[in-house]
Protein backbone atom coordinates (compact mmCIF):
# COMPACT_ATOMS: atom_id res chain seq x y z
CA UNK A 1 125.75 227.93 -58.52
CA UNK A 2 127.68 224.98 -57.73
CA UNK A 3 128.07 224.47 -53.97
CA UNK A 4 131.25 222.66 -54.51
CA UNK A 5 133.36 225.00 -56.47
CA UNK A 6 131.91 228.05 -54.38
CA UNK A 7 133.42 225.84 -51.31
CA UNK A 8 136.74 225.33 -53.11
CA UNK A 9 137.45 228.78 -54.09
CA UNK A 10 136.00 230.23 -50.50
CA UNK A 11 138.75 227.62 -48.80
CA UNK A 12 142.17 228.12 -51.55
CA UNK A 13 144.41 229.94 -50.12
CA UNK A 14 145.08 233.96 -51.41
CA UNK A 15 147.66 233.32 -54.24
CA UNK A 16 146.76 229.96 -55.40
CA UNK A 17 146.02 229.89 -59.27
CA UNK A 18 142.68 229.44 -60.36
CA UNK A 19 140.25 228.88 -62.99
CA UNK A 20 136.92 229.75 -62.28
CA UNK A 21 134.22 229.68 -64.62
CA UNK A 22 131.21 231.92 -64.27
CA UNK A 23 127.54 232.80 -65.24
CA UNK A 24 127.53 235.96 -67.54
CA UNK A 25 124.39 236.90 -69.41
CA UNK A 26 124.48 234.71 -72.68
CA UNK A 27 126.23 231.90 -71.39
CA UNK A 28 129.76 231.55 -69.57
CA UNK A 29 133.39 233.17 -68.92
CA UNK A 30 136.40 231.40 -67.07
CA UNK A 31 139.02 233.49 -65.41
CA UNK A 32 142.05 232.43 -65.19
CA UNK A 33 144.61 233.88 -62.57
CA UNK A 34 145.61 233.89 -58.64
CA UNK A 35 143.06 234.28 -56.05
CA UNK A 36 143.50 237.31 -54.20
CA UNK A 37 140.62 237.34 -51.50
CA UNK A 38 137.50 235.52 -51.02
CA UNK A 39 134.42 235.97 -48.66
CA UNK A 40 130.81 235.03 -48.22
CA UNK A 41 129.89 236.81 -51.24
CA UNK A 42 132.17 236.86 -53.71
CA UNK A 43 136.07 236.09 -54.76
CA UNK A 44 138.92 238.94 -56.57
CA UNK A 45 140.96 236.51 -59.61
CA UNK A 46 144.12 238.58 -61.05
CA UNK A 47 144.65 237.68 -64.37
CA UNK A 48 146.11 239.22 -67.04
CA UNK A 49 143.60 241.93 -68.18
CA UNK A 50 143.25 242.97 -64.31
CA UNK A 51 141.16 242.25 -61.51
CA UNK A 52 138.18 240.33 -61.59
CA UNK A 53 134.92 240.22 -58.93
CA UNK A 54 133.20 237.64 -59.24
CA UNK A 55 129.82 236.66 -56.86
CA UNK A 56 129.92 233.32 -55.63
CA UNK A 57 126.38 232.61 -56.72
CA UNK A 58 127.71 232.61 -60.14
CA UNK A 59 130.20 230.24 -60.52
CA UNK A 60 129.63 226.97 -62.43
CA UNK A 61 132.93 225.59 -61.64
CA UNK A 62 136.66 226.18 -60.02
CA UNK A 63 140.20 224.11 -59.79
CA UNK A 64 143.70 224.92 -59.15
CA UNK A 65 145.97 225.07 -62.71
CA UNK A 66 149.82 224.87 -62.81
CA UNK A 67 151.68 227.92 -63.42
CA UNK A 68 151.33 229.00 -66.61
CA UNK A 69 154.62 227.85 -69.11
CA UNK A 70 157.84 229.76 -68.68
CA UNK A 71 158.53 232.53 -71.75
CA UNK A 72 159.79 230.86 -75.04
CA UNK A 73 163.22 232.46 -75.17
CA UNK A 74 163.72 235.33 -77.90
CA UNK A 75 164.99 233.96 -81.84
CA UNK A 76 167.72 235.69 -83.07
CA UNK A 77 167.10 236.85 -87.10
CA UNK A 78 170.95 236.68 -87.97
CA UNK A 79 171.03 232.78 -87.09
């Protein structure tokens, strides 16, 4: 765990977008999305597949990311 990005995550506030990146068995997995609660154990990311739990004692490492890009607007096939 890194004490650090544990610390960050445990004091952004609900609704600030994340990306935390995690132990999993194998290796590592980032999540990308907005904090939606924190506590001494562990932190809830909404990204786009759903809700994520993840237990403090596995992250690696955590920083706040812009909003993601604005939707390319639609092409039209007749132009």
């Amino acid at each position: 765990m890194s004490a650090a990005a544990a610390r960050f995550v445990m004091d952004a506030e609900p609704g600030t977008r994340i990306v935390v990146r995690r132990r999993i068995e194998g290796g590592v997995t980032d999540a990308v999305g907005y904090l939606r609660s924190c506590d001494e154990s562990e932190c809830v990311v909404e990204t786009k597949r759903g809700l994520v739990s993840i237990a403090l004692a596995d992250i690696v490492a955590a920083k706040e990311v812009p909003p993601p890009p604005a939707p390319r607007p639609r092409r039209r096939l007749d132009d």
